[in-house]
Protein backbone atom coordinates (compact mmCIF):
# COMPACT_ATOMS: atom_id res chain seq x y z
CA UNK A 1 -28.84 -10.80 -36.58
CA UNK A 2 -29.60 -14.33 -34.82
CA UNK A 3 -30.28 -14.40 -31.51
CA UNK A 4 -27.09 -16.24 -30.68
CA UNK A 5 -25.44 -13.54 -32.41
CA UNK A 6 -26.75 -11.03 -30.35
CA UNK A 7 -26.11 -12.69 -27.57
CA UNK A 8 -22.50 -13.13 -28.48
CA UNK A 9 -22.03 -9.23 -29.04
CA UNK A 10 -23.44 -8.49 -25.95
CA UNK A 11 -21.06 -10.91 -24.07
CA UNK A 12 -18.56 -9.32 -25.77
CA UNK A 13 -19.50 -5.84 -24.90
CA UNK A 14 -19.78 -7.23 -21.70
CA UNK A 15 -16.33 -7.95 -21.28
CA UNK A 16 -14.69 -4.96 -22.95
CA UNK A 17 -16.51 -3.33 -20.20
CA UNK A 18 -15.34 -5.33 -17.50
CA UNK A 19 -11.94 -5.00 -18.93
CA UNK A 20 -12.34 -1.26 -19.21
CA UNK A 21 -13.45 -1.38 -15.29
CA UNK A 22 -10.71 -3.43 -14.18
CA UNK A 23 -7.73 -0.79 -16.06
CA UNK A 24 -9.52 1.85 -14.83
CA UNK A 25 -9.36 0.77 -11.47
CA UNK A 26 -5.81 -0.77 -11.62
CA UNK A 27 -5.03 2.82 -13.25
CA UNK A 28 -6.45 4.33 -10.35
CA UNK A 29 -4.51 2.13 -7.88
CA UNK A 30 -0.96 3.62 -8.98
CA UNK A 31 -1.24 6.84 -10.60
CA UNK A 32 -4.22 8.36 -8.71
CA UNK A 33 -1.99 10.68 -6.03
CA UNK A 34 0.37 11.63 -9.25
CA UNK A 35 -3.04 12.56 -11.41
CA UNK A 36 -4.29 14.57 -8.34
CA UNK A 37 -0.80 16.29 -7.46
CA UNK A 38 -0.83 17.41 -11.17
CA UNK A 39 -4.22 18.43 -10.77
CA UNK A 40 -4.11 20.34 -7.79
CA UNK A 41 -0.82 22.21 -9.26
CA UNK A 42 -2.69 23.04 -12.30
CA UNK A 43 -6.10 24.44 -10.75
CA UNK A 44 -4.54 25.54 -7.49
CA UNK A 45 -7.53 23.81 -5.65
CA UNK A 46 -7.15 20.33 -4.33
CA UNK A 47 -10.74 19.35 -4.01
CA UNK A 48 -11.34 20.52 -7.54
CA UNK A 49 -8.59 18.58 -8.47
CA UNK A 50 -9.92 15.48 -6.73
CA UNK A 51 -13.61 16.23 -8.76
CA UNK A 52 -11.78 16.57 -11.79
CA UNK A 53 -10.03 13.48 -11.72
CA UNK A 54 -13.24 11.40 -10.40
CA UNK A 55 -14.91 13.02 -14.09
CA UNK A 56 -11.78 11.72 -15.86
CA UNK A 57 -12.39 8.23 -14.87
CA UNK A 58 -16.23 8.49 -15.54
CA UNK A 59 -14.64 9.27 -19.16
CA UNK A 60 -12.52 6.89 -19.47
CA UNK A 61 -15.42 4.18 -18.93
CA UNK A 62 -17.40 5.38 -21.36
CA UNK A 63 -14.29 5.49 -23.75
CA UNK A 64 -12.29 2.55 -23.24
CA UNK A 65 -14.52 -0.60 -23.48
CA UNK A 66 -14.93 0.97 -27.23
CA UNK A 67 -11.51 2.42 -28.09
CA UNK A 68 -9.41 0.14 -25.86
CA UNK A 69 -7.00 1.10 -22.73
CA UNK A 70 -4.55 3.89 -24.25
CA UNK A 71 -0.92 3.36 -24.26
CA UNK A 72 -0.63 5.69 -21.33
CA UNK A 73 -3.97 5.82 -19.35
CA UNK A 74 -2.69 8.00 -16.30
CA UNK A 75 -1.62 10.73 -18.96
CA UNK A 76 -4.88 10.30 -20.69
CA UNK A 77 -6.56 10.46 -17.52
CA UNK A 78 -4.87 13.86 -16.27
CA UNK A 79 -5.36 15.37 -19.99
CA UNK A 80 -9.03 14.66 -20.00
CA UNK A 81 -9.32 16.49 -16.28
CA UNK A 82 -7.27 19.41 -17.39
CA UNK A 83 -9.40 19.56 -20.30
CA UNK A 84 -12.24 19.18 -18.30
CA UNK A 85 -10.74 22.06 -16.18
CA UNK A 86 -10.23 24.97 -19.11
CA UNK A 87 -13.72 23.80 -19.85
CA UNK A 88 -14.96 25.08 -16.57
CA UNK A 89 -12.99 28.60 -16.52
CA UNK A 90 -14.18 29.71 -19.87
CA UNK A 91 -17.58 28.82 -19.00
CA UNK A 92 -16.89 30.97 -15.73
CA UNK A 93 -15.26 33.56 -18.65
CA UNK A 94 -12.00 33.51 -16.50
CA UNK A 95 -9.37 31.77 -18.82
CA UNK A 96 -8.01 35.11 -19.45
CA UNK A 97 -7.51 35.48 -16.06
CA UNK A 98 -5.97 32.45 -15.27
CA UNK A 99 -3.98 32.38 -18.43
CA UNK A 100 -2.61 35.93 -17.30
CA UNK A 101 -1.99 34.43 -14.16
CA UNK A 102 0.14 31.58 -15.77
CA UNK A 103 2.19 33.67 -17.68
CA UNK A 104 3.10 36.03 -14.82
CA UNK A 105 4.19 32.97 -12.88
CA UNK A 106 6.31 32.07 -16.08
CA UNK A 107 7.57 35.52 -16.12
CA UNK A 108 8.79 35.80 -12.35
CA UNK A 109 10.70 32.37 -12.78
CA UNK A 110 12.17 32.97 -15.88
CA UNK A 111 10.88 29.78 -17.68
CA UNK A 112 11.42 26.38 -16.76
CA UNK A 113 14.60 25.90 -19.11
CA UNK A 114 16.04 28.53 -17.44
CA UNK A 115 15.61 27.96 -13.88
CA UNK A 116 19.22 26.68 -13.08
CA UNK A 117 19.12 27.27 -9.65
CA UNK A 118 18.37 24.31 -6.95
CA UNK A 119 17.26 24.71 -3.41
CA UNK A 120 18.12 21.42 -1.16
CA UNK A 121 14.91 22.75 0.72
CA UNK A 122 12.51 23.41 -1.75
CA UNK A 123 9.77 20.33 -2.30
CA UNK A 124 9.49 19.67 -5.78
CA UNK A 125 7.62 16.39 -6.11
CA UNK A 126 3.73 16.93 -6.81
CA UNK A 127 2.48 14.11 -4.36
CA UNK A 128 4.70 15.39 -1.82
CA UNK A 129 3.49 19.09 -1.94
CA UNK A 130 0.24 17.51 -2.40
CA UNK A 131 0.79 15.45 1.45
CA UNK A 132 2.10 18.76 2.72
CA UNK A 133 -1.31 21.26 1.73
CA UNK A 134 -3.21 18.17 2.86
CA UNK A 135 -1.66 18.44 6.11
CA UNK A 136 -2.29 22.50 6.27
CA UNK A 137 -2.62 23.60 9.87
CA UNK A 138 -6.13 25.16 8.88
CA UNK A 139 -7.55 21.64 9.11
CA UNK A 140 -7.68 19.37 12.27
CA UNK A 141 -5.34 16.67 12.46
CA UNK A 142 -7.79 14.18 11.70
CA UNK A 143 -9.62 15.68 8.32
CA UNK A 144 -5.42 16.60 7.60
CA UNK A 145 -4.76 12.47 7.97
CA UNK A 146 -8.50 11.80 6.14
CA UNK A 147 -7.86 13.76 3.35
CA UNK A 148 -4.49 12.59 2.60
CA UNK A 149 -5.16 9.49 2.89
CA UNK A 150 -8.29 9.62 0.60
CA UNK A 151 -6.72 11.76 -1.95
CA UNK A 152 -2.81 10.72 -1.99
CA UNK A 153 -3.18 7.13 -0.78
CA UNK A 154 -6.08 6.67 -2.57
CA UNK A 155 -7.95 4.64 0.12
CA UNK A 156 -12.01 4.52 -0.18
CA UNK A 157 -13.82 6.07 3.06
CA UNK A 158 -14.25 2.37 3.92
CA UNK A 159 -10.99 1.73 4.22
CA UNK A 160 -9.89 4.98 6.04
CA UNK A 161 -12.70 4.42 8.66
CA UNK A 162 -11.24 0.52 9.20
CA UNK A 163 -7.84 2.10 9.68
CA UNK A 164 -9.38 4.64 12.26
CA UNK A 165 -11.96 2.32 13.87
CA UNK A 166 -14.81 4.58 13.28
CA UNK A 167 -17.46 5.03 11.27
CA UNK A 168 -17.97 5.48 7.00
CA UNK A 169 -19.80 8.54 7.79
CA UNK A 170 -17.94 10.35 10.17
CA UNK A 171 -14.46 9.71 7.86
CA UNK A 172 -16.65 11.04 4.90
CA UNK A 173 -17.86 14.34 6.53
CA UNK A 174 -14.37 14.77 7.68
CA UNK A 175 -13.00 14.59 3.90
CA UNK A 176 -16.15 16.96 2.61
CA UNK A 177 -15.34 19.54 5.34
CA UNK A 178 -11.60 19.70 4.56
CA UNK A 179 -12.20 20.32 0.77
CA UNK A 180 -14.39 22.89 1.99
CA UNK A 181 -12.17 24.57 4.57
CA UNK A 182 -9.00 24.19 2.09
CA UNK A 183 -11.48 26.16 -0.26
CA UNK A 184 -12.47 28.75 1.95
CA UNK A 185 -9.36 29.32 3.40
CA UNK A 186 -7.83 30.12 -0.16
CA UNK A 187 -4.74 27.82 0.34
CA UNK A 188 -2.14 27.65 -2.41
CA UNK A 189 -1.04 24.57 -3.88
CA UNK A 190 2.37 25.93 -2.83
CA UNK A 191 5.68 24.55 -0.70
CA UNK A 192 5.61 25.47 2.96
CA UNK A 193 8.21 27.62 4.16
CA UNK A 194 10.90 25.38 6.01
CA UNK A 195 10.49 27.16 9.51
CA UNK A 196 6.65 25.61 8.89
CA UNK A 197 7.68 21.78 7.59
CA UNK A 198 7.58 20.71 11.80
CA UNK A 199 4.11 21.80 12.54
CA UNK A 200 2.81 19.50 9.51
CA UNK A 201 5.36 16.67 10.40
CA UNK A 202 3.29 14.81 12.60
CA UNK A 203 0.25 14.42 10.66
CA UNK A 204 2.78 14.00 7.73
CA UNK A 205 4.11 10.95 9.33
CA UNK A 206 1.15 9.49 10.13
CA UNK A 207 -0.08 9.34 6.57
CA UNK A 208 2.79 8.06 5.25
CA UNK A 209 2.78 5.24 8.09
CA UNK A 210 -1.36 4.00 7.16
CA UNK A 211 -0.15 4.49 3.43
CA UNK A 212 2.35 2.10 4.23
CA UNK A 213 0.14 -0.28 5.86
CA UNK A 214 -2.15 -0.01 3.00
CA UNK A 215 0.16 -1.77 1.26
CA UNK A 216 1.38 -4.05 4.22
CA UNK A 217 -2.16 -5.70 4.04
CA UNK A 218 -4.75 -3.99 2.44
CA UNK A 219 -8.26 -3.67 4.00
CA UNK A 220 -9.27 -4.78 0.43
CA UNK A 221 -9.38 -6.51 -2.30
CA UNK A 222 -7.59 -9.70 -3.48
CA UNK A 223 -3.96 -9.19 -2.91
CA UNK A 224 -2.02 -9.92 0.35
CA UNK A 225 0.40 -7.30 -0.53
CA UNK A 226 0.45 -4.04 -2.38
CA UNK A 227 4.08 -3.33 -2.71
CA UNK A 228 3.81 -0.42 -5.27
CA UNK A 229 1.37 1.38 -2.44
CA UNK A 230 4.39 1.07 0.19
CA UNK A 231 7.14 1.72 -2.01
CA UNK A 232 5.49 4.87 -2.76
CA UNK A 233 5.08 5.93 1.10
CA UNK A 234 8.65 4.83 1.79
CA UNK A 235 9.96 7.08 -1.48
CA UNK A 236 7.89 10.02 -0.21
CA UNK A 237 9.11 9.13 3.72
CA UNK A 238 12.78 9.45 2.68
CA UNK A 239 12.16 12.76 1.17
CA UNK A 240 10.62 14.27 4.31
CA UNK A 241 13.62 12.30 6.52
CA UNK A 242 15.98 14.68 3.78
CA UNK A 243 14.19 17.71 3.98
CA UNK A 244 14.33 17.14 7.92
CA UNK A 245 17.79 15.32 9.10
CA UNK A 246 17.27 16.56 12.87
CA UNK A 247 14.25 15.21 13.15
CA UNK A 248 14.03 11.77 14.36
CA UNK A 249 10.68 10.54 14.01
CA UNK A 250 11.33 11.22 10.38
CA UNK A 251 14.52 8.96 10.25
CA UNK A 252 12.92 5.81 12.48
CA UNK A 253 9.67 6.11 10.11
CA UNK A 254 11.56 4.85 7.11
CA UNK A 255 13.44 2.83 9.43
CA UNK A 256 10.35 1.05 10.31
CA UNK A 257 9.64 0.90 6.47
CA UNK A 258 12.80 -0.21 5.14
CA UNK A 259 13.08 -3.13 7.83
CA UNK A 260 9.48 -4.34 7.42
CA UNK A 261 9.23 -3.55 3.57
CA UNK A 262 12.38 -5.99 3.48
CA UNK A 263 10.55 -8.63 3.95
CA UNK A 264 8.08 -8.53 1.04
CA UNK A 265 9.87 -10.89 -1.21
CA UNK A 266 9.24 -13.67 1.00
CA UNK A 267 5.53 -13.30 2.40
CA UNK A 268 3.80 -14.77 -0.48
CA UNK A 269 3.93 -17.84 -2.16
CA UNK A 270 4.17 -18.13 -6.06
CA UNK A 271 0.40 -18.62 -6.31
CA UNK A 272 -0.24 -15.10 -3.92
CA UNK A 273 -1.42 -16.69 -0.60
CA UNK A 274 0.38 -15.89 2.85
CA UNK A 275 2.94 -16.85 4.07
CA UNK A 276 3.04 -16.10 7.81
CA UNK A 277 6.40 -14.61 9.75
CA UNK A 278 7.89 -17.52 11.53
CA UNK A 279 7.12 -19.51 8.26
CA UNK A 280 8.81 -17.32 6.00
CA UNK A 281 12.37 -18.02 3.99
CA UNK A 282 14.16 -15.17 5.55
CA UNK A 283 17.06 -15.92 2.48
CA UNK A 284 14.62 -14.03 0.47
CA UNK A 285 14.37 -10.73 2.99
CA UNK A 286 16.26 -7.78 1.49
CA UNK A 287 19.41 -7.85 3.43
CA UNK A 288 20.53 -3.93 1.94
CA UNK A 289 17.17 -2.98 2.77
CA UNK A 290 17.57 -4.17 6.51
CA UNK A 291 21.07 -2.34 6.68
CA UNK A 292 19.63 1.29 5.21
CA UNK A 293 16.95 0.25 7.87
CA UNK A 294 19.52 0.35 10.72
CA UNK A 295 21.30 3.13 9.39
CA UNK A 296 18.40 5.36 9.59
CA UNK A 297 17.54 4.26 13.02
CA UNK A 298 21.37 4.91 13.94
CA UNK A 299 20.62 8.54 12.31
CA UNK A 300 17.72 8.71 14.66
CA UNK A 301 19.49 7.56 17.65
CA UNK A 302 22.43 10.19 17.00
CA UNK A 303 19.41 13.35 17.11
CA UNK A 304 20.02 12.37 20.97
CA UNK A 305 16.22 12.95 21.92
CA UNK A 306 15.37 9.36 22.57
CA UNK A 307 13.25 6.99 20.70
CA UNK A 308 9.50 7.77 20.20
CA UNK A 309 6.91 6.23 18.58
CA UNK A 310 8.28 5.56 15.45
CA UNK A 311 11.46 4.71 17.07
CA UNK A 312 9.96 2.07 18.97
CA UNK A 313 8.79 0.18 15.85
CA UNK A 314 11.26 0.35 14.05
CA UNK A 315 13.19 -1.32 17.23
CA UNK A 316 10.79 -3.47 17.00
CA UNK A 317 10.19 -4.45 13.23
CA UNK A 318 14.60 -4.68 14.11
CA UNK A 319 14.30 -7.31 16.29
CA UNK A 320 12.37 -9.28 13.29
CA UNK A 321 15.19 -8.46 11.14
CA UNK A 322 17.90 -9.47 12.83
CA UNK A 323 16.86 -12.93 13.86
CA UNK A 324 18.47 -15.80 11.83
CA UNK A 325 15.51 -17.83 12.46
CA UNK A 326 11.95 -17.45 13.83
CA UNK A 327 13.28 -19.39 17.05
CA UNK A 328 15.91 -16.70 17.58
CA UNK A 329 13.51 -13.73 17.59
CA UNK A 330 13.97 -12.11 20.92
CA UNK A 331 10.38 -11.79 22.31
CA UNK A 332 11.54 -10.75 25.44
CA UNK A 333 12.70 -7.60 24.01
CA UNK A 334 9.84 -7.43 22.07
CA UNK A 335 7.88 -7.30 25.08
CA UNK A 336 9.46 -4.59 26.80
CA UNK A 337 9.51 -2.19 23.81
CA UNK A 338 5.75 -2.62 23.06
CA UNK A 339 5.57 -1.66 26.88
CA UNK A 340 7.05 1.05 26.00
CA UNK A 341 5.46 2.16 22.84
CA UNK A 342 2.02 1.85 24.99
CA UNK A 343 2.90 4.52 27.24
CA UNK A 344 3.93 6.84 24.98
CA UNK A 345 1.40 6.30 22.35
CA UNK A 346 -1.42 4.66 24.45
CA UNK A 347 -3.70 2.76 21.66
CA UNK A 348 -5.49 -0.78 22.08
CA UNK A 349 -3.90 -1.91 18.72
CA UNK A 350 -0.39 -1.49 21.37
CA UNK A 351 -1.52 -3.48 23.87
CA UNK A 352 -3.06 -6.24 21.44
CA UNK A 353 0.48 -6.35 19.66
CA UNK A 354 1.78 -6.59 22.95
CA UNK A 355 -0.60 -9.75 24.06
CA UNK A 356 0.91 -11.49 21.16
CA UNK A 357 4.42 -11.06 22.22
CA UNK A 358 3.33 -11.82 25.67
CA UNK A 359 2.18 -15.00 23.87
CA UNK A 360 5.54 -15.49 22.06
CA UNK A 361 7.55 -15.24 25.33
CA UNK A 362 6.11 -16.44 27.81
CA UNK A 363 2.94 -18.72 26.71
CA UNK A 364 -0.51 -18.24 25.31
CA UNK A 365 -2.23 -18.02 28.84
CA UNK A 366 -1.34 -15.01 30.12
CA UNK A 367 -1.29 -13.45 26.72
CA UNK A 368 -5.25 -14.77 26.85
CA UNK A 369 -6.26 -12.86 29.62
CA UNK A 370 -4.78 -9.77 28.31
CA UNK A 371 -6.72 -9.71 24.94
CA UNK A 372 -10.15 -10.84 27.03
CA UNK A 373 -9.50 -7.79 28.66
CA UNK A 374 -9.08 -5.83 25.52
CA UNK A 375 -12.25 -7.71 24.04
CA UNK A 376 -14.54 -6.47 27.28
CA UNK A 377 -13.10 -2.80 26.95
CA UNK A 378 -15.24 -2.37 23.59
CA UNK A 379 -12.78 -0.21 21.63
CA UNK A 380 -11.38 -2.95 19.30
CA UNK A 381 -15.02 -4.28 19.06
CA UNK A 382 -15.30 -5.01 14.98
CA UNK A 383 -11.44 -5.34 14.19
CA UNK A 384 -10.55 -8.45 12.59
CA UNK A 385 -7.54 -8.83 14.17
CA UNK A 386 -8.88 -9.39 17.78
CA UNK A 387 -10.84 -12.73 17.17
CA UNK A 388 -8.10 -13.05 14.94
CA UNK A 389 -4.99 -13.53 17.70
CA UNK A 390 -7.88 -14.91 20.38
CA UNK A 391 -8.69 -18.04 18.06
CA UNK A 392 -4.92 -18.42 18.16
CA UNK A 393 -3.80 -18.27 21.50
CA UNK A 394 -7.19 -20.31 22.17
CA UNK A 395 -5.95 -23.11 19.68
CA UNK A 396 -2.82 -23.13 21.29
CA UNK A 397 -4.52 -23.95 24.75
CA UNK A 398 -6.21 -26.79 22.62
CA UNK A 399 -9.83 -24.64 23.44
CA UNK A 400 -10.58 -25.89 19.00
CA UNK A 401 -13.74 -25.48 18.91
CA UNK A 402 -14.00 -21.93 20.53
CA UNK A 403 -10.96 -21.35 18.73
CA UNK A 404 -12.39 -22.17 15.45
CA UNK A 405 -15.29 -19.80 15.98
CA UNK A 406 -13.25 -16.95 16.21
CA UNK A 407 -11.17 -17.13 13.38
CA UNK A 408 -14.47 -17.26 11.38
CA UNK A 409 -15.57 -14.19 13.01
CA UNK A 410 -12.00 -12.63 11.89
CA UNK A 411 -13.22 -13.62 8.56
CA UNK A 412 -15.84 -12.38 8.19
CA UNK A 413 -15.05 -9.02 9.36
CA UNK A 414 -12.27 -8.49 7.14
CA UNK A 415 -12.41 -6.98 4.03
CA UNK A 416 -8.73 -8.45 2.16
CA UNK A 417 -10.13 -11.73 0.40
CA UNK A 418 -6.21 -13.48 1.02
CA UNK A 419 -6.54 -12.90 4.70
CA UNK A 420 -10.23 -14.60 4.77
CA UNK A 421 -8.71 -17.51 2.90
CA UNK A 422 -5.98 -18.17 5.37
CA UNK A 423 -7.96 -17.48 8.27
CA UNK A 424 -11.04 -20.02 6.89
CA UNK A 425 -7.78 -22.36 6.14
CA UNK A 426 -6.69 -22.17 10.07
CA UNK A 427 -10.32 -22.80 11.42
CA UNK A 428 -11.21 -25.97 8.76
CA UNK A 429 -7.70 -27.51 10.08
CA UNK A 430 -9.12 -27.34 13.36
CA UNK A 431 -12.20 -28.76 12.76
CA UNK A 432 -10.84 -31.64 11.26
């Protein structure tokens, strides 16, 4: 063989590979809470099920670059684990047992073709039992919202520590410890009773809402929006709003998700890039998925408890929804709810919303001061959204040049590509 013949073959290996990485990984990106659900039902443990899966793909990219994507890669990927799983028990010499165990569990139900019988209350979606052992009381609430989010949203430890404002390591002990505690503790991959779904609720929520966001804008990667990652948390959200009608956090969560997940259509442009809010063709928003928005914040509102957190931003995210134009978007309002989302859920991401309202309603100067303030207090100190909104406001108040320094510190610190672009956009336009 020539040595431009090798070199060809090796290009070409080259790029089955890279081909093989990118399936893998797009694989990954949809199917990865349904391979570990299906894991976790099959083994019984969930961090085994999350180390099985993790050996699947290692498979697959050894495989794939030679014998090309299969026509079904998640069910390849979940038969190689399972395989990988049997593996492990007779090497243990406990197949018997487990086999035993399987058929007993047959036995008790009768077989699947003849279980008849449906119970409104009874969970029986994977992912969603998979969200509820995550969230097991045994853990604390944040390695329950850590390990969800790692092993049913699928977020890397980067991403989970952006989304918490702390660091790698700390998110990646927390995920280590709550395999181990799951472990030790002996928890079932099983449904929770109903009398035990409200104890779990609130970390429930909260998972669903960052898997949400995940897809709102990533912390990641190329894309502006992941709309399969938020479709899935809204899908699972409405399930835990049915298994829970009285509860209304549950119903203004996907009201919060159906009003902003309405306007997806319209916040790209054909070639992917951003499109911001007031810029937006709001003929494109999903009009029926702004209505089953309000009805589930009128369900809420009917509970007769008063609007909480969730509540609040979905009353918010309504205001967006309702406005004809950008012009007619009533800030005032705006203002006064994130007011009142900050005292009940006290957080400096609030009060930086809230600056940018200020902003919207009343000027850029007084909104100014407020995010200085947030900027000397430290605790958003590496979130790209602070320099972010401060080079706006600051460009607004003609300040360009300081201005254009802090959008390019919001771009470097963010980690979604699109969002770098349109921020490195804003500050060249104000250099010119």
């Amino acid at each position: 063989m020539s040595e431009t013949d090798a070199s060809g073959a090796a290009g070409a290996a080259d790029a089955d590979a890279d081909r093989a990485r990118r399936a893998v990984a797009a694989v990954w990106r949809i199917e990865s809470a349904r391979i570990v659900a299906t894991l976790a039902r099959f083994t019984g443990d969930v961090g085994q099920a999350e180390d099985l899966a993790q050996e699947a793909l290692v498979e697959a990219l050894k495989q794939w670059p030679d014998e090309g994507v299969p026509h079904n890669p998640g069910a390849w990927l979940t038969a190689v684990a399972k395989r990988r799983a049997i593996d492990g028990w007779r090497r243990r010499e406990r197949l018997n047992e487990r086999y035993a165990a399987m058929a007993h569990d047959l036995e008790q139900r009768g077989g699947e073709a003849s279980d008849t019988f449906w119970d409104p209350d009874t969970i029986d979606d994977d992912v969603l039992r998979l969200v509820f052992v995550s969230c097991h009381p045994v853990l604390s609430r944040e390695a329950q919202i850590a390990l969800t989010l790692r092993i049913v949203g699928g977020l890397s430890s980067e991403e989970i520590a952006r989304a918490f404002l702390v660091p790698t390591a700390t998110i990646q002990q927390r995920i280590v410890r709550a395999k181990k505690t799951l472990a030790a503790a002996n928890v079932p991959f099983a449904v929770p009773e109903p009398n035990e779904y409200p104890e779990r609720l609130a970390s429930v929520l909260q998972v669903l809402y960052l898997i949400f966001n995940e897809g709102y804008l990533p912390a990641s990667g190329a894309e502006w929006v992941r709309a399969d990652v938020s479709a899935e948390a809204l899908r699972l959200a409405r399930m835990v709003a049915g298994l829970m009608p009285r509860e209304p956090e549950a119903q203004s969560l996907v009201a919060l998700m159906e009003f902003t997940a309405a306007r997806f259509p319209a916040r790209t442009a054909r070639d992917g890039t951003a499109i911001p809010l007031d810029q937006q063709d709001r003929s494109r928003w999903d009009r029926a998925q702004i209505a089953r928005g309000q009805a589930a914040l009128e369900r809420a509102d009917r509970v007769g408890r008063g609007r909480a957190a969730y509540g609040l931003q979905a009353a918010i995210a309504g205001c967006h929804a309702v406005a004809p134009t950008a012009a007619d978007t009533d800030w005032a309002q705006i203002v006064v709810l994130y007011e009142a989302l900050g005292r009940i859920a006290p957080s400096p991401v609030v009060d930086l919303n809230r600056a940018v309202a200020v902003a919207m309603a009343t000027g850029p100067a007084s909104a100014l001061r407020l995010v200085d303030e947030l900027a000397a207090g430290g605790r958003l100190r590496g979130y790209p959204p602070l320099p972010a909104v401060r080079g706006e406001l600051l460009a607004r108040l003609g300040r360009n040049e300081e201005a254009r320094a802090e959008l390019e510190t919001a771009a470097r610190l963010t980690g979604n590509e699109r969002e770098r672009d349109a921020l490195l956009a804003k500050a060249a336009k104000l250099a010119e």
